[in-house]
Protein backbone atom coordinates (compact mmCIF):
# COMPACT_ATOMS: atom_id res chain seq x y z
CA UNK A 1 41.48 61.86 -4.05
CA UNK A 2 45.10 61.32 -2.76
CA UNK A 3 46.45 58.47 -0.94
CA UNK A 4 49.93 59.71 0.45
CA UNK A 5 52.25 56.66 1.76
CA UNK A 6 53.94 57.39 4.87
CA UNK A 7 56.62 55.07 5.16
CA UNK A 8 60.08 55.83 5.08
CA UNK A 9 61.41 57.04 1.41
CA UNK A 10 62.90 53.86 0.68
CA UNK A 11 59.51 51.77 1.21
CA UNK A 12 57.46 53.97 0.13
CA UNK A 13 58.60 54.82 -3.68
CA UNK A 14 58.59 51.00 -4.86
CA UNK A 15 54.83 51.14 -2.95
CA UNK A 16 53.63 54.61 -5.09
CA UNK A 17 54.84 52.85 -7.98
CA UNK A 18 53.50 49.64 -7.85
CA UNK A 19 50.13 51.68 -6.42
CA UNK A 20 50.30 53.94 -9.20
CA UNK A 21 50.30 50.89 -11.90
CA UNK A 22 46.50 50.53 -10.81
CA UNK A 23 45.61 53.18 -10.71
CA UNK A 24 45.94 55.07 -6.78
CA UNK A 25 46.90 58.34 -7.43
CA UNK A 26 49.56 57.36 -4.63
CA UNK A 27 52.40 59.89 -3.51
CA UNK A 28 55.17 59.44 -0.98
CA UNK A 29 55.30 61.52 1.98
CA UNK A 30 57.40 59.65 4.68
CA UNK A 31 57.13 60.71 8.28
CA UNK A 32 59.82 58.55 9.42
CA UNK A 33 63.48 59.57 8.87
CA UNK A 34 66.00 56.77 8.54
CA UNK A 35 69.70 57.06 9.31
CA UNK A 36 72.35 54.88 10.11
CA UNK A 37 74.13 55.18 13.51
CA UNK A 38 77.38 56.72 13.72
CA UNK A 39 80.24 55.00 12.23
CA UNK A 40 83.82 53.88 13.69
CA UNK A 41 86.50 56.32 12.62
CA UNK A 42 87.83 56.73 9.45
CA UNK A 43 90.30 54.25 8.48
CA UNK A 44 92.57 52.78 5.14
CA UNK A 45 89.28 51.82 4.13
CA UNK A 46 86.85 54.53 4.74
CA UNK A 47 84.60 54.73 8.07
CA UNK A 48 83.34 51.51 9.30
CA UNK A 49 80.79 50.34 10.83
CA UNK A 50 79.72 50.41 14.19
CA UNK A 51 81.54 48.30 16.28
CA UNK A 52 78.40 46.67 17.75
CA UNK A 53 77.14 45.45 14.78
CA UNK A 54 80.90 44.32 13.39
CA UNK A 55 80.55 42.04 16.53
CA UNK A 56 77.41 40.85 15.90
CA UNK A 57 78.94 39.73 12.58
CA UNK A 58 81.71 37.78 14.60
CA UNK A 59 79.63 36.00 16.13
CA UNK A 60 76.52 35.42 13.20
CA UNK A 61 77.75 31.49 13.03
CA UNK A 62 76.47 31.25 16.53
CA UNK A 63 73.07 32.71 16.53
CA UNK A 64 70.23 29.81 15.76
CA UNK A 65 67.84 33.06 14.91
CA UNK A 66 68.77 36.37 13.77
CA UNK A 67 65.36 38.46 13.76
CA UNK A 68 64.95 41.74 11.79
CA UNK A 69 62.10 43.93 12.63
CA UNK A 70 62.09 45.54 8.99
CA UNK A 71 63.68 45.63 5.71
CA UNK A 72 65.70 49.16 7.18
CA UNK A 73 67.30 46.91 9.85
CA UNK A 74 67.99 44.22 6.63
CA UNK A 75 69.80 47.28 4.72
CA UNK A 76 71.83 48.56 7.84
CA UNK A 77 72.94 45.05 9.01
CA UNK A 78 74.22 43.75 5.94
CA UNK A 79 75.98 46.75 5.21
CA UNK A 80 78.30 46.32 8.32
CA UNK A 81 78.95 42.44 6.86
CA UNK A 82 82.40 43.32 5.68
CA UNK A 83 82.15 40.14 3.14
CA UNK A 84 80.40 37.92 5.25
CA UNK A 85 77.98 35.42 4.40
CA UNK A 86 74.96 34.36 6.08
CA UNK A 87 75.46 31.37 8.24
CA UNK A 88 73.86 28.02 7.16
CA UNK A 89 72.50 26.92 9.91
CA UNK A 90 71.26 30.47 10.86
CA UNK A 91 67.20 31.16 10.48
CA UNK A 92 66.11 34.56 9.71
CA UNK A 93 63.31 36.05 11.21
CA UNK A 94 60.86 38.39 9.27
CA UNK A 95 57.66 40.24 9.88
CA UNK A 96 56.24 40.58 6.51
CA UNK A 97 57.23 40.78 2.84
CA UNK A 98 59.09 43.17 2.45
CA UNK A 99 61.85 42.86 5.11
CA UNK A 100 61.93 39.40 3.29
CA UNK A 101 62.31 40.47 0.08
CA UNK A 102 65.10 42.38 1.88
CA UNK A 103 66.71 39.29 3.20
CA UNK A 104 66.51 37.10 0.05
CA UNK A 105 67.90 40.20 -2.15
CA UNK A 106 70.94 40.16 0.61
CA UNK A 107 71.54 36.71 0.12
CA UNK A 108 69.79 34.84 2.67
CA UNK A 109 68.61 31.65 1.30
CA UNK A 110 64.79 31.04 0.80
CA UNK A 111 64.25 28.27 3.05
CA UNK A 112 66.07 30.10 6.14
CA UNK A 113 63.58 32.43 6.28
CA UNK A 114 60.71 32.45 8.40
CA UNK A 115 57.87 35.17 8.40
CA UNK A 116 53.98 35.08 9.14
CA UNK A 117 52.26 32.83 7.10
CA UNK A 118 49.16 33.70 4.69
CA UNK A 119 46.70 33.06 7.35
CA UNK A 120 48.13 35.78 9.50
CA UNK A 121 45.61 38.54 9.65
CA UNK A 122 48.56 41.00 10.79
CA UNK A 123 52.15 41.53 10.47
CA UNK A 124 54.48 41.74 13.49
CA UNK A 125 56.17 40.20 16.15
CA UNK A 126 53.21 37.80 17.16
CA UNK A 127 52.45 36.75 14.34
CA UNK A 128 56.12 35.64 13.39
CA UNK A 129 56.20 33.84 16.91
CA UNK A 130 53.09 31.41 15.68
CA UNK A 131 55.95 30.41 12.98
CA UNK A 132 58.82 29.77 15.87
CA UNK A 133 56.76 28.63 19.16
CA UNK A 134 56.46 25.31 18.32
CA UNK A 135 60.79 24.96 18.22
CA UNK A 136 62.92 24.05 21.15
CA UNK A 137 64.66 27.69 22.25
CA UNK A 138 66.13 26.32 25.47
CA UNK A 139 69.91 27.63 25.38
CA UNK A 140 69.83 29.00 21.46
CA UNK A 141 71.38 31.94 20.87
CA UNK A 142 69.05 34.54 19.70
CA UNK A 143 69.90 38.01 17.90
CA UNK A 144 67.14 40.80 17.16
CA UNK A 145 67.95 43.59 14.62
CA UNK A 146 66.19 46.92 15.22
CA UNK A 147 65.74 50.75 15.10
CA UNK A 148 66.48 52.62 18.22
CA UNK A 149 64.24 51.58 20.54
CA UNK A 150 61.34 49.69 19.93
CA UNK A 151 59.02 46.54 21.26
CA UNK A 152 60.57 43.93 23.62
CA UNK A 153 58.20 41.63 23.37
CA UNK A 154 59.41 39.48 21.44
CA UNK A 155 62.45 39.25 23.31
CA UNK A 156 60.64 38.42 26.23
CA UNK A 157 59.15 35.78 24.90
CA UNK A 158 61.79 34.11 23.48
CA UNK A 159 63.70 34.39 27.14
CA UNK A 160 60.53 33.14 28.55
CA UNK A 161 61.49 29.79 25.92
CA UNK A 162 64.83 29.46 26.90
CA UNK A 163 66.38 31.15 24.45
CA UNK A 164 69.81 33.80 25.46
CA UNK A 165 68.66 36.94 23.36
CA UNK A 166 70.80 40.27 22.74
CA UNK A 167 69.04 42.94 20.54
CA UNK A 168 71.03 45.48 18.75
CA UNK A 169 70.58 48.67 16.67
CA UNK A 170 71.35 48.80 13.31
CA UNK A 171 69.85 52.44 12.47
CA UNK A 172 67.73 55.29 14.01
CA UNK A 173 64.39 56.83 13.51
CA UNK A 174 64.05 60.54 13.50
CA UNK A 175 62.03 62.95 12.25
CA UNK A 176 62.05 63.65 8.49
CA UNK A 177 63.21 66.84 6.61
CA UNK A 178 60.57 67.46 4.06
CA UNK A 179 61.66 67.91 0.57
CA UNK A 180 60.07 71.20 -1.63
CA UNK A 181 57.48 68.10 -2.84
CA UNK A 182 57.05 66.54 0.30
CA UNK A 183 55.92 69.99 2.26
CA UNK A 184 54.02 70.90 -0.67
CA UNK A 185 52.05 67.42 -0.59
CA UNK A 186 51.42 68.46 3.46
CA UNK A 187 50.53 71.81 3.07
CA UNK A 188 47.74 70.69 0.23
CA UNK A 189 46.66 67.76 2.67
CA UNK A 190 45.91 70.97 5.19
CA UNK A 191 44.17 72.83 3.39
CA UNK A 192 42.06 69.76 1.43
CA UNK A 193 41.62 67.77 4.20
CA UNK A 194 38.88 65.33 2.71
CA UNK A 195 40.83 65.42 -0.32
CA UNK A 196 43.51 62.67 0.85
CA UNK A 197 43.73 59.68 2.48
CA UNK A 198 46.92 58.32 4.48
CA UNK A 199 48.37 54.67 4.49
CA UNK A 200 50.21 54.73 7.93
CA UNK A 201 52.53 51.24 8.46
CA UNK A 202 54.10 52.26 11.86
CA UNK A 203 53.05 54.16 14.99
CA UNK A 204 55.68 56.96 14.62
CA UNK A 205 54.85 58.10 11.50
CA UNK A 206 51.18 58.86 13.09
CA UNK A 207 53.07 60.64 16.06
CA UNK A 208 55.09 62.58 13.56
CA UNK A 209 52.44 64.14 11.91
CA UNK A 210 51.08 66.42 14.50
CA UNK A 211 55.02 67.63 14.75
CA UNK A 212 55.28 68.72 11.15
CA UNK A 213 51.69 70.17 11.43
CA UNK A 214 50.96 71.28 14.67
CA UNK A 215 48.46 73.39 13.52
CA UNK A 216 45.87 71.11 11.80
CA UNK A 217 43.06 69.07 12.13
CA UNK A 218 42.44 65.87 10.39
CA UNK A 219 38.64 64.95 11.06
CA UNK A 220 37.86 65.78 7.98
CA UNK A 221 40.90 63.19 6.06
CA UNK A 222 41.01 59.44 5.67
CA UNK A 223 43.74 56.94 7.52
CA UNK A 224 44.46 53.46 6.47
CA UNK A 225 46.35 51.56 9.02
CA UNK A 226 48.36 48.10 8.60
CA UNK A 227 47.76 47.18 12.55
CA UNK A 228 44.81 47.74 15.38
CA UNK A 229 47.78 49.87 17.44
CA UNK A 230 48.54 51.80 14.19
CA UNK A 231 44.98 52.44 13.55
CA UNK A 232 44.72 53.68 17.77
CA UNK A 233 47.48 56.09 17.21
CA UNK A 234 45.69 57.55 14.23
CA UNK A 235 42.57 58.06 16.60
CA UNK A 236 44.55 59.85 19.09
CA UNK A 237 45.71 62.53 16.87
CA UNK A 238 42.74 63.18 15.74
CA UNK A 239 41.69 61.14 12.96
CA UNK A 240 37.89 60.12 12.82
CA UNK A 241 37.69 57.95 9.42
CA UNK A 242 40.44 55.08 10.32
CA UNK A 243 40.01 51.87 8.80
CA UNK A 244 42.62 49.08 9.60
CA UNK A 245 43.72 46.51 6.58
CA UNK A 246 44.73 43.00 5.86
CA UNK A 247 48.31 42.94 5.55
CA UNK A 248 49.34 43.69 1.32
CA UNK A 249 48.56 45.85 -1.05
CA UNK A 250 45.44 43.98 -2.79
CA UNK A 251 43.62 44.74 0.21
CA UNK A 252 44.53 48.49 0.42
CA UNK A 253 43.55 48.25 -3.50
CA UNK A 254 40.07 47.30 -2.27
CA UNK A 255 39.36 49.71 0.43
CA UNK A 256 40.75 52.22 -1.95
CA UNK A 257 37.91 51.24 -4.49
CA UNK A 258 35.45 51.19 -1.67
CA UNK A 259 36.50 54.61 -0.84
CA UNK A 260 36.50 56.28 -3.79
CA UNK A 261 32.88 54.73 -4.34
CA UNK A 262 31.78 55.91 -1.44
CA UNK A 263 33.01 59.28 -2.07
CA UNK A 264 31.30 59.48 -5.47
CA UNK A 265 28.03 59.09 -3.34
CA UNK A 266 28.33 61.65 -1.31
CA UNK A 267 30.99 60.29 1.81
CA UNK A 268 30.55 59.41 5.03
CA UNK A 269 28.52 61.91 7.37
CA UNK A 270 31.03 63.96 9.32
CA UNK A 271 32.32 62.31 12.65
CA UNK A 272 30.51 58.66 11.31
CA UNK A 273 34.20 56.87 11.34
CA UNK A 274 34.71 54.31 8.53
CA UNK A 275 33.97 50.93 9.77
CA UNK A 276 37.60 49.25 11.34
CA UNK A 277 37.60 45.74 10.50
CA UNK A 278 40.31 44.04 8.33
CA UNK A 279 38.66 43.35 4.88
């Protein structure tokens, strides 16, 4: 059986690799496009950033928070630093590893860094807030990185604190172009449904699916999802077997191993959904 990684290319090859090493016959198929947002005109030194984030660099040594929402909106922020560095008194605001493996690779110091602790049994905004709620945010100046779009929640929370918040976009989501692999790797999972799994990390990777395959059904295939609203969107579009995980890979190990085991006995019955707890 296949397990095919749907997050963007850049998150998903280090994850097939370090899958691969035991022993998931892992494979990237990202359903989430990345690109940056349009750059200020070319000048003596090439295009430049967008002039909302060169601000937001202006104006870093202000901010007592600067919150990314993944390692993407690391890569695009830091790109528009022009030689900056990080400001000391500045926290950083993560929702899992590997936007803070992001951070600390961009130079953010270690103990600026806040994310959810190893207690958390999920990764994302709320989670990260159980790390900040207990701080004073009347009158800080608060700065969330993003993708087009996205949650406000956290926003609105941290208003609800006190705290002035701005939120700007450092990149966009869109909708992949498949590679010669990656359509071959969807047009097998079509036609061998029970054959792979999927390890969906975001909501609009599940959405995307149904856009690059409008034609098929997935009863039949397996979904791993990294939150409860993850593992809802995989319902929706049709999935039956959807099992939601504790966040890391050692847990996706294990329900792999449970899976496979279970397949080597004969499966689930058809439409019996695989039990959605976190392990």
């Amino acid at each position: 059986m296949r397990l095919l990684v749907t997050r963007p290319i850049e998150q998903a090859e280090p994850a097939v690799a370090e899958l691969r090493a035991h022993g998931v016959d892992a494979h990237a198929l990202p359903l989430i496009g990345i690109e940056a947002l349009p750059q200020a005109p070319q000048g003596e030194g090439g295009a430049q950033p967008s002039a909302a984030l060169r601000r937001c660099w202006a104006t870093l040594a202000d901010r007592r928070l600067v919150m990314f929402v993944s390692a993407n909106a690391v890569m695009h922020f830091f790109a528009a630093a022009g030689g900056a560095a990080w400001p000391p008194q500045a926290l950083a605001g993560s929702t899992g590893p590997g936007t803070t493996a992001a951070l600390l690779a961009a130079g953010v110091p270690p103990a600026r860094v806040r994310e959810p602790g190893p207690e958390a049994g999920r990764l994302d905004s709320e989670a990260l807030w159980q790390r900040l709620r207990d701080l004073d945010w009347r009158g800080s100046k608060v700065l969330i990185v993003r993708g087009e779009g996205g949650r406000d929640w956290l926003a609105d929370t941290l208003r609800a604190a006190g705290a002035q918040v701005e939120q700007v976009a450092a990149y966009r989501r869109t909708l992949p172009r498949l590679g010669p692999a990656e359509a071959a790797l969807l047009a097998a999972a079509e036609a061998d449904p029970g054959g792979h799994a999927w390890l969906f990390s975001s909501s609009e990777a599940v959405h995307n699916l149904p856009r690059l395959a409008p034609a098929s059904a997935w009863r039949a295939s397996f979904a791993f999802a990294t939150h409860p609203r993850i593992g809802e969107a995989a319902r929706a579009v049709g999935f039956v077997h959807v099992q939601v995980l504790s966040p890391g890979l050692p847990a996706l190990r294990q329900a792999w191993s449970a899976l496979l085991q279970g397949a080597a006995q004969g499966g689930a019955a058809e439409g019996a959904p695989i039990q959605s707890r976190p392990l």
